[in-house]
PDB file of N, CA and C in Angstrom:
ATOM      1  N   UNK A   1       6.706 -12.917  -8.022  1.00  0.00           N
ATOM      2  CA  UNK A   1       6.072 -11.603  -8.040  1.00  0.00           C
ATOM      3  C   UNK A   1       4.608 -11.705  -7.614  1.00  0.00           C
ATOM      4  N   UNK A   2       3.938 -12.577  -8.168  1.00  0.00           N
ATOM      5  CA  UNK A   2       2.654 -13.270  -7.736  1.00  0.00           C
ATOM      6  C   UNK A   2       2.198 -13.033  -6.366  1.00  0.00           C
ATOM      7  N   UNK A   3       3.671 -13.889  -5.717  1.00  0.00           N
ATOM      8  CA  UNK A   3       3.000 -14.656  -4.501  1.00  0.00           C
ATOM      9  C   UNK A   3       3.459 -12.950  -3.783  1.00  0.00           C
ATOM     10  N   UNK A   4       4.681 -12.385  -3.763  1.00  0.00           N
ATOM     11  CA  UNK A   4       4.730 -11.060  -3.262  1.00  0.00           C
ATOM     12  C   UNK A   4       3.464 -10.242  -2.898  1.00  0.00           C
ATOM     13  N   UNK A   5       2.726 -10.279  -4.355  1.00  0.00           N
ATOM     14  CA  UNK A   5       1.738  -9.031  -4.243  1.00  0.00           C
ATOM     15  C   UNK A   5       0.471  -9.963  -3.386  1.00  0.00           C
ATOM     16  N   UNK A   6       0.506 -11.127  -3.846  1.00  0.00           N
ATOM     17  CA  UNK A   6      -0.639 -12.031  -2.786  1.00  0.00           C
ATOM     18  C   UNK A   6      -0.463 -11.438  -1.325  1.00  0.00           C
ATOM     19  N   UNK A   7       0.707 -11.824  -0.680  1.00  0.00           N
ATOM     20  CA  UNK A   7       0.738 -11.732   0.566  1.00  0.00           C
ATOM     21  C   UNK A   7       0.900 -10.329   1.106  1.00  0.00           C
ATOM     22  N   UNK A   8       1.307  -8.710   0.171  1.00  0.00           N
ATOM     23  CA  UNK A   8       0.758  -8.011   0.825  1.00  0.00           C
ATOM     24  C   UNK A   8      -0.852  -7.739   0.794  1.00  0.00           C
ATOM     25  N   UNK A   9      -1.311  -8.180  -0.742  1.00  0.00           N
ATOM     26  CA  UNK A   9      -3.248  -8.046  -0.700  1.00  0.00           C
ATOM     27  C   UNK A   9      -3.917  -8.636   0.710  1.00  0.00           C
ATOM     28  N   UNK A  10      -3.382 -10.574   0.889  1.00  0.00           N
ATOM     29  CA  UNK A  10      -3.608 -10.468   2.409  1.00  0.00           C
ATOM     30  C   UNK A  10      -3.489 -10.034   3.604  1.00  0.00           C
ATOM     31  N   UNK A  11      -2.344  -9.531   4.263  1.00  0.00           N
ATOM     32  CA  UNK A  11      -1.819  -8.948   4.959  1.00  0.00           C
ATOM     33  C   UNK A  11      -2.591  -7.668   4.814  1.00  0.00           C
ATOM     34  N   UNK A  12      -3.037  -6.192   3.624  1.00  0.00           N
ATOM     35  CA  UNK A  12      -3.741  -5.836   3.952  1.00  0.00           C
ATOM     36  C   UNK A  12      -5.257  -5.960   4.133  1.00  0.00           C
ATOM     37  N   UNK A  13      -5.776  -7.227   3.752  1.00  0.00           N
ATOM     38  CA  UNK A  13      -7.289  -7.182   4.077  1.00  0.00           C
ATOM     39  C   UNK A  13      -7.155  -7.764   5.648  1.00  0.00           C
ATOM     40  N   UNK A  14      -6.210  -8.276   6.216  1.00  0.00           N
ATOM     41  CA  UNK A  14      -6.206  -8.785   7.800  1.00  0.00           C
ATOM     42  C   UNK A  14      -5.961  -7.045   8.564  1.00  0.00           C
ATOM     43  N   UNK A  15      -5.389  -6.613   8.282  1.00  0.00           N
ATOM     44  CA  UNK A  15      -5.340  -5.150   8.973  1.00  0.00           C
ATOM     45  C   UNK A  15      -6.244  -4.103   8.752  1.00  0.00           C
ATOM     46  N   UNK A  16      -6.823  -4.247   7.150  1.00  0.00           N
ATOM     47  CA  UNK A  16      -8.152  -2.897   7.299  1.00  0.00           C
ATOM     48  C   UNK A  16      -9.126  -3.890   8.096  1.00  0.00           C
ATOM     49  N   UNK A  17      -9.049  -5.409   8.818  1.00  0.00           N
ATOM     50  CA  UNK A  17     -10.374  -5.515   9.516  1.00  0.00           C
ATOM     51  C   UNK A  17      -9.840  -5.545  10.952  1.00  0.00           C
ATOM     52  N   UNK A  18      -8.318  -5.383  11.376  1.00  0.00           N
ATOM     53  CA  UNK A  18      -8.262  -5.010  12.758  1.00  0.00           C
ATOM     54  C   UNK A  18      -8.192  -4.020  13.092  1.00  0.00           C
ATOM     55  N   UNK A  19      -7.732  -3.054  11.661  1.00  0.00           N
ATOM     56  CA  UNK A  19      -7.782  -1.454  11.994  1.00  0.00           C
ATOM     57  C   UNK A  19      -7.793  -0.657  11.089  1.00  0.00           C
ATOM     58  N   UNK A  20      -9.512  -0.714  11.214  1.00  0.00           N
ATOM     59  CA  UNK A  20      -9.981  -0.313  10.359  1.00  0.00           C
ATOM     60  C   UNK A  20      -9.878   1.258  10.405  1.00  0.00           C
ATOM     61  N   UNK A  21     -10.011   1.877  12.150  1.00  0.00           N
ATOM     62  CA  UNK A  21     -10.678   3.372  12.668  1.00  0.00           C
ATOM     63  C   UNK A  21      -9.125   3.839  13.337  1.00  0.00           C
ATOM     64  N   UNK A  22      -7.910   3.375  13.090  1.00  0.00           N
ATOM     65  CA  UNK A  22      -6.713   3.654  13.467  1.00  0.00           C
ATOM     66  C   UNK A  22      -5.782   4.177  12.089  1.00  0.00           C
ATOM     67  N   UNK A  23      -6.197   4.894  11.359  1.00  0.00           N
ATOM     68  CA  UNK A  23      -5.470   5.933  10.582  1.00  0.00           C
ATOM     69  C   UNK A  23      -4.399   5.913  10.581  1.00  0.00           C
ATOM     70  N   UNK A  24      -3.757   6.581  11.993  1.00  0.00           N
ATOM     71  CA  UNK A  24      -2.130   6.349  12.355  1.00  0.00           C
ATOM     72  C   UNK A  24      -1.304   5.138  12.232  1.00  0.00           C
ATOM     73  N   UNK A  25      -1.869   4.344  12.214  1.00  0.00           N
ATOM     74  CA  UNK A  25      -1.162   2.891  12.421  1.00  0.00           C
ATOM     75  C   UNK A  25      -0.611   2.611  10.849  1.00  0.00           C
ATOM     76  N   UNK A  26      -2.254   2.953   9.687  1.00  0.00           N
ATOM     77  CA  UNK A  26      -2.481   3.200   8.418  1.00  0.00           C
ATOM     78  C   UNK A  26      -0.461   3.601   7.883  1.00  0.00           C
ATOM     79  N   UNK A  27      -0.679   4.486   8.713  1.00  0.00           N
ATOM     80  CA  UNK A  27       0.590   5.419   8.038  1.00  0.00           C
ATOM     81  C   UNK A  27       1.973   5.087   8.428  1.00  0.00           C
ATOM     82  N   UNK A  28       1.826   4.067   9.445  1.00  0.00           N
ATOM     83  CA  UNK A  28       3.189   3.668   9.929  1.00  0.00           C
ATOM     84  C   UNK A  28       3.566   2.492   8.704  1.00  0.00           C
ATOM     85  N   UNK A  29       2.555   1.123   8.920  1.00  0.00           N
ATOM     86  CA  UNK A  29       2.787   0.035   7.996  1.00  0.00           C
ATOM     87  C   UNK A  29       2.954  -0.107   6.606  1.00  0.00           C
ATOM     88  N   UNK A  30       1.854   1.078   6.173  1.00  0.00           N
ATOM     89  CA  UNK A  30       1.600   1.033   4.216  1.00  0.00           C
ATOM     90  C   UNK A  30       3.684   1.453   4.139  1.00  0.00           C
ATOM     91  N   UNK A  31       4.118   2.449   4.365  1.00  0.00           N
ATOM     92  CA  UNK A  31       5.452   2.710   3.810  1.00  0.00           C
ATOM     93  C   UNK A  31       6.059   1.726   4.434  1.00  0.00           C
ATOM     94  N   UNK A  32       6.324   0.701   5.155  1.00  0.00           N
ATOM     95  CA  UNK A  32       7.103  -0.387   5.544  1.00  0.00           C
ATOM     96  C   UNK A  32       6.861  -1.485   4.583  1.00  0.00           C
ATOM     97  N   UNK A  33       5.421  -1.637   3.715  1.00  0.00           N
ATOM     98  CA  UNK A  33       4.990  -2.726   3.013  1.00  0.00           C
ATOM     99  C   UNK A  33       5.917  -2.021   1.430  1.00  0.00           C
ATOM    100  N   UNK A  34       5.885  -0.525   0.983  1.00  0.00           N
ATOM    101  CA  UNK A  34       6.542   0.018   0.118  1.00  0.00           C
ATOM    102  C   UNK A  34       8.054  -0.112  -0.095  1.00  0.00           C
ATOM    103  N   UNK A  35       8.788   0.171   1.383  1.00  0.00           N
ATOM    104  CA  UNK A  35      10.022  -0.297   0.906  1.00  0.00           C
ATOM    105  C   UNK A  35      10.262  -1.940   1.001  1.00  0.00           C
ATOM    106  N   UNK A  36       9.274  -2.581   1.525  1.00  0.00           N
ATOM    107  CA  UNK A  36       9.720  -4.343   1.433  1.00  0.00           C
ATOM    108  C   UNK A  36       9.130  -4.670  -0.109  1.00  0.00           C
ATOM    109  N   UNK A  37       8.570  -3.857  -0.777  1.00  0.00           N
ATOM    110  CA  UNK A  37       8.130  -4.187  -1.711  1.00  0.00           C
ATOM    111  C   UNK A  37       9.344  -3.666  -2.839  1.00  0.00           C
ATOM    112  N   UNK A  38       9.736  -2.493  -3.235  1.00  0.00           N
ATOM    113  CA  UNK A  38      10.506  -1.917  -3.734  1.00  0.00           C
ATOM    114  C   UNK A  38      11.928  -2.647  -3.733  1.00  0.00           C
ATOM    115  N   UNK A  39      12.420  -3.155  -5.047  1.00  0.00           N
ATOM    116  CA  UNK A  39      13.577  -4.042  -5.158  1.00  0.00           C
ATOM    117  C   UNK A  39      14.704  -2.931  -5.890  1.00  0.00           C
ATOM    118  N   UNK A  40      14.138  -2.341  -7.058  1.00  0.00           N
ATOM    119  CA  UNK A  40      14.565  -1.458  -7.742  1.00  0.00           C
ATOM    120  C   UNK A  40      13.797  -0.311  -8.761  1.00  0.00           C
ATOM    121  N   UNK A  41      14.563   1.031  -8.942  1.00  0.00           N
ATOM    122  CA  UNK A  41      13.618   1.876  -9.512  1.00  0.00           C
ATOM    123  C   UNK A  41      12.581   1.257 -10.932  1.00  0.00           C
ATOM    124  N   UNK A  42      13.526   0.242 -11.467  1.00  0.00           N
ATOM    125  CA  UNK A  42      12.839  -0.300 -12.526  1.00  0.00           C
ATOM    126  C   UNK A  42      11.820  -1.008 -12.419  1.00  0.00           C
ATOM    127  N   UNK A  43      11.904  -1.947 -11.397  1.00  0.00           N
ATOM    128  CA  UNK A  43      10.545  -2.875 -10.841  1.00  0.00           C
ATOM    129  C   UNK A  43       9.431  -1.609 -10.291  1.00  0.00           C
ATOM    130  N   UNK A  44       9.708  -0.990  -9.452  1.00  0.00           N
ATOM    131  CA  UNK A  44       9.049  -0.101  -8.653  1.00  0.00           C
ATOM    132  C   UNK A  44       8.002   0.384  -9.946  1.00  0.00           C
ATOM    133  N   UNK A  45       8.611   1.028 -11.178  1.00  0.00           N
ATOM    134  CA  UNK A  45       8.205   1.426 -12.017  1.00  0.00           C
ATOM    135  C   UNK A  45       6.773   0.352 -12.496  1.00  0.00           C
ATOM    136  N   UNK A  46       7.430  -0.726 -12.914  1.00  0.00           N
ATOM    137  CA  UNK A  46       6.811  -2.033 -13.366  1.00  0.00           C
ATOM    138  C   UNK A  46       5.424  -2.427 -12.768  1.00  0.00           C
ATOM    139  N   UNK A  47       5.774  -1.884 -11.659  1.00  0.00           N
ATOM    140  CA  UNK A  47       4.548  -2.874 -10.975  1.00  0.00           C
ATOM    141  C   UNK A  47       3.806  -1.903  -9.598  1.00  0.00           C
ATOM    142  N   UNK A  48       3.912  -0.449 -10.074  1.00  0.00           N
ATOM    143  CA  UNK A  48       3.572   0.632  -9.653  1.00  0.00           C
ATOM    144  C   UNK A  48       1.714   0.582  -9.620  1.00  0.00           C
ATOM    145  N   UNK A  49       1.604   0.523 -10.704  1.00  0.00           N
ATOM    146  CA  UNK A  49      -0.271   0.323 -11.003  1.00  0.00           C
ATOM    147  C   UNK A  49      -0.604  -0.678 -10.449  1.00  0.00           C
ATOM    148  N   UNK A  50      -0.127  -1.635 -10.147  1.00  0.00           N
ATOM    149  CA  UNK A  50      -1.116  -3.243  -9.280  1.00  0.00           C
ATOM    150  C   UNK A  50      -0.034  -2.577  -8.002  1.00  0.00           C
ATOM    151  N   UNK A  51       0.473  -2.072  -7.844  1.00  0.00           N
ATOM    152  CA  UNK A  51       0.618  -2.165  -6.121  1.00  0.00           C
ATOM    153  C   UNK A  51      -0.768  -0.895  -5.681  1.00  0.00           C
ATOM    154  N   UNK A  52      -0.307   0.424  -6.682  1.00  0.00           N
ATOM    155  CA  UNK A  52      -1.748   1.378  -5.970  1.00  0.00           C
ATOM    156  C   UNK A  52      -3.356   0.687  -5.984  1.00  0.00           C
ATOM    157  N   UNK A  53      -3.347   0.369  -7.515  1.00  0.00           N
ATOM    158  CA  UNK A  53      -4.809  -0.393  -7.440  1.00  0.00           C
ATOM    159  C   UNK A  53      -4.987  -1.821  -6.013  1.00  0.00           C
ATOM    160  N   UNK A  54      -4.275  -2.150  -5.322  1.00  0.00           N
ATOM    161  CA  UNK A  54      -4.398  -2.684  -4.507  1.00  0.00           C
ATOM    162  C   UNK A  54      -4.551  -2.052  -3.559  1.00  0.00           C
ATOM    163  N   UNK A  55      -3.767  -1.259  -2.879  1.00  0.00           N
ATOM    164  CA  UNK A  55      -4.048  -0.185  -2.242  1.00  0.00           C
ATOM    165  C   UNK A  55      -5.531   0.517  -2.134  1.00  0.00           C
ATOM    166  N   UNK A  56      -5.690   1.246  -3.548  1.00  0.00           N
ATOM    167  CA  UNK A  56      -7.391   1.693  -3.595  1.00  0.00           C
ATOM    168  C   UNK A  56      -8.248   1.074  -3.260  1.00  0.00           C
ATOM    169  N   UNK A  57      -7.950  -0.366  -3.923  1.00  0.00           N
ATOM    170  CA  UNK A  57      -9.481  -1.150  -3.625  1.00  0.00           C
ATOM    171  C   UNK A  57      -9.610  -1.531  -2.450  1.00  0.00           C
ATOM    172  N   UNK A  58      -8.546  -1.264  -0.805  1.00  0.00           N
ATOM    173  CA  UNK A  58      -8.633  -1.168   0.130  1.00  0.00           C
ATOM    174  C   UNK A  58      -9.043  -0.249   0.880  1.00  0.00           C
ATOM    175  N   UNK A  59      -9.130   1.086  -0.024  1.00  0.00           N
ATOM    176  CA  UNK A  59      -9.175   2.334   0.140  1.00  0.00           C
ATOM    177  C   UNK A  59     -10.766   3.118  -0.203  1.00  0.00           C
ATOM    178  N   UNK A  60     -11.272   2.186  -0.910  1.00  0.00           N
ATOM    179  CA  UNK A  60     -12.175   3.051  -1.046  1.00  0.00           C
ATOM    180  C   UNK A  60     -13.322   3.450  -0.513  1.00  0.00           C
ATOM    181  N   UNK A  61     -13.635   2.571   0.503  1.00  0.00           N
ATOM    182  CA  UNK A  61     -14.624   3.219   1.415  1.00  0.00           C
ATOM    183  C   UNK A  61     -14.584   4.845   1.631  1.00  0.00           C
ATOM    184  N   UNK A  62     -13.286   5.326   2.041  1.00  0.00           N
ATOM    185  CA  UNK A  62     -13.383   6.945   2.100  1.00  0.00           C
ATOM    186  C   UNK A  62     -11.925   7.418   1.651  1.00  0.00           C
ATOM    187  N   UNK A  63     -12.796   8.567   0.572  1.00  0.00           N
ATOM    188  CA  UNK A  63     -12.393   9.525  -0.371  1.00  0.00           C
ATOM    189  C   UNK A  63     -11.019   9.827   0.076  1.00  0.00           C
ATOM    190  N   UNK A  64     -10.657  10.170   1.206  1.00  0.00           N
ATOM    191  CA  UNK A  64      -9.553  10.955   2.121  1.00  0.00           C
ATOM    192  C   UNK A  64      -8.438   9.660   2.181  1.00  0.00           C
ATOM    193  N   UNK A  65      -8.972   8.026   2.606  1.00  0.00           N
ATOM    194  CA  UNK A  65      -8.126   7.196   2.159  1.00  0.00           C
ATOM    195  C   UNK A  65      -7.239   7.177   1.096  1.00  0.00           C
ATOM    196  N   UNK A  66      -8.072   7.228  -0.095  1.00  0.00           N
ATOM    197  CA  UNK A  66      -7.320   6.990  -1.458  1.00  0.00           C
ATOM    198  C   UNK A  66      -6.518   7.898  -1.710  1.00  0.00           C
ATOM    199  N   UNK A  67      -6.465   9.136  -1.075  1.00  0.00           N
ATOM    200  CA  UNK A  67      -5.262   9.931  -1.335  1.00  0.00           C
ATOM    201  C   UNK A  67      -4.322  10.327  -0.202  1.00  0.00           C
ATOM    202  N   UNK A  68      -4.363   9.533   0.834  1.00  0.00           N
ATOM    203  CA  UNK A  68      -3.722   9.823   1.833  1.00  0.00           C
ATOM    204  C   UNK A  68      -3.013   8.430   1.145  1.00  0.00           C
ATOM    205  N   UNK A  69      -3.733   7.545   0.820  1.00  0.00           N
ATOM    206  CA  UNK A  69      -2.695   6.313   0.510  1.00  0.00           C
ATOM    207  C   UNK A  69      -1.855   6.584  -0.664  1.00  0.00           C
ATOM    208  N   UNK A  70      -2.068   7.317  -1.806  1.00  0.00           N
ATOM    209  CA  UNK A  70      -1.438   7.551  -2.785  1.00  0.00           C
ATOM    210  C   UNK A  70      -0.178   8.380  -2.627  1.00  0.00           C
ATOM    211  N   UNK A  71      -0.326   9.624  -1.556  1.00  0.00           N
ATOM    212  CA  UNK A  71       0.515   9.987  -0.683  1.00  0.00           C
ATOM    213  C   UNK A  71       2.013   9.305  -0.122  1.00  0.00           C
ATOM    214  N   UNK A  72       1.091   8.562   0.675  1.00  0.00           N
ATOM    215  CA  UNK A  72       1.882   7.763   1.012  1.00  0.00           C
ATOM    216  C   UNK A  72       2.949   6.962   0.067  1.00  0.00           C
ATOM    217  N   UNK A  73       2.140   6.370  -1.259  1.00  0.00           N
ATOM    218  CA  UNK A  73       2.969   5.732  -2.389  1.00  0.00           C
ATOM    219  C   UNK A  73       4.311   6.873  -2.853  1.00  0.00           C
ATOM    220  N   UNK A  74       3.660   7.831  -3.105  1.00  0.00           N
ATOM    221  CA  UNK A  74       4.719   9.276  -3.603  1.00  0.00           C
ATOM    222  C   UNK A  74       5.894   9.508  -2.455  1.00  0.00           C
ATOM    223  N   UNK A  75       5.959   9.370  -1.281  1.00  0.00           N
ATOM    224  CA  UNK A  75       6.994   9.416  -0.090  1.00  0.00           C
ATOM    225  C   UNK A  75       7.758   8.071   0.172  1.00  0.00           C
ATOM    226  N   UNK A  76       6.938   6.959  -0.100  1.00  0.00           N
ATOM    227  CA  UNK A  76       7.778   5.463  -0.680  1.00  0.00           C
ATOM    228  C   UNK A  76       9.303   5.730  -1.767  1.00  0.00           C
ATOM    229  N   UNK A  77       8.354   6.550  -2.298  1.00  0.00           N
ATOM    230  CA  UNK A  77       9.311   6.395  -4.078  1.00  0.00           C
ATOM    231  C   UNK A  77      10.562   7.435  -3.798  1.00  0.00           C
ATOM    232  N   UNK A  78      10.419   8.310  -2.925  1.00  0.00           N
ATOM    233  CA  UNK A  78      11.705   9.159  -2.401  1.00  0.00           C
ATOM    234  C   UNK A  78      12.106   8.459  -1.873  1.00  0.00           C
ATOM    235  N   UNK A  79      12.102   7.349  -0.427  1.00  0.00           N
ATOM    236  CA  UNK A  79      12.697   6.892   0.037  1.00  0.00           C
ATOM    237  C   UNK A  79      14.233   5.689  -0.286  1.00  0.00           C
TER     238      UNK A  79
END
């Protein structure tokens, strides 16, 4: 579970520094990292708060991030 959440935290600090000013791209990958992350509703549940707080603290430079990414988390969880 560790090494899971390691390698998406890396994976996203290598992409907010290649794209950083590409938004769109933002919105293609984060829900591809959600369902590779997502095993079951129960885990999903489990480990819901360290996947967003990872997310945010990628996010927070701007306001519009953190809830476009949270967004994004809420359209994961339908999927």
């Amino acid at each position: 579970m560790i090494i899971l959440l390691t390698i998406v935290h890396l994976t996203l600090i290598q992409l907010q520094n290649i794209m950083r000013n590409h938004w769109w791209m933002w919105k293609q990958i984060i829900p591809s990292l959600m369902r590779f992350a997502i095993i079951s509703k129960n885990w999903w549940q489990q480990y819901l708060p360290t996947l967003r707080s990872i997310l945010m603290a990628h996010c927070w430079k701007r306001k519009i991030w953190i809830v476009s990414c949270l967004r994004l988390i809420r359209k994961s969880l339908v999927v």
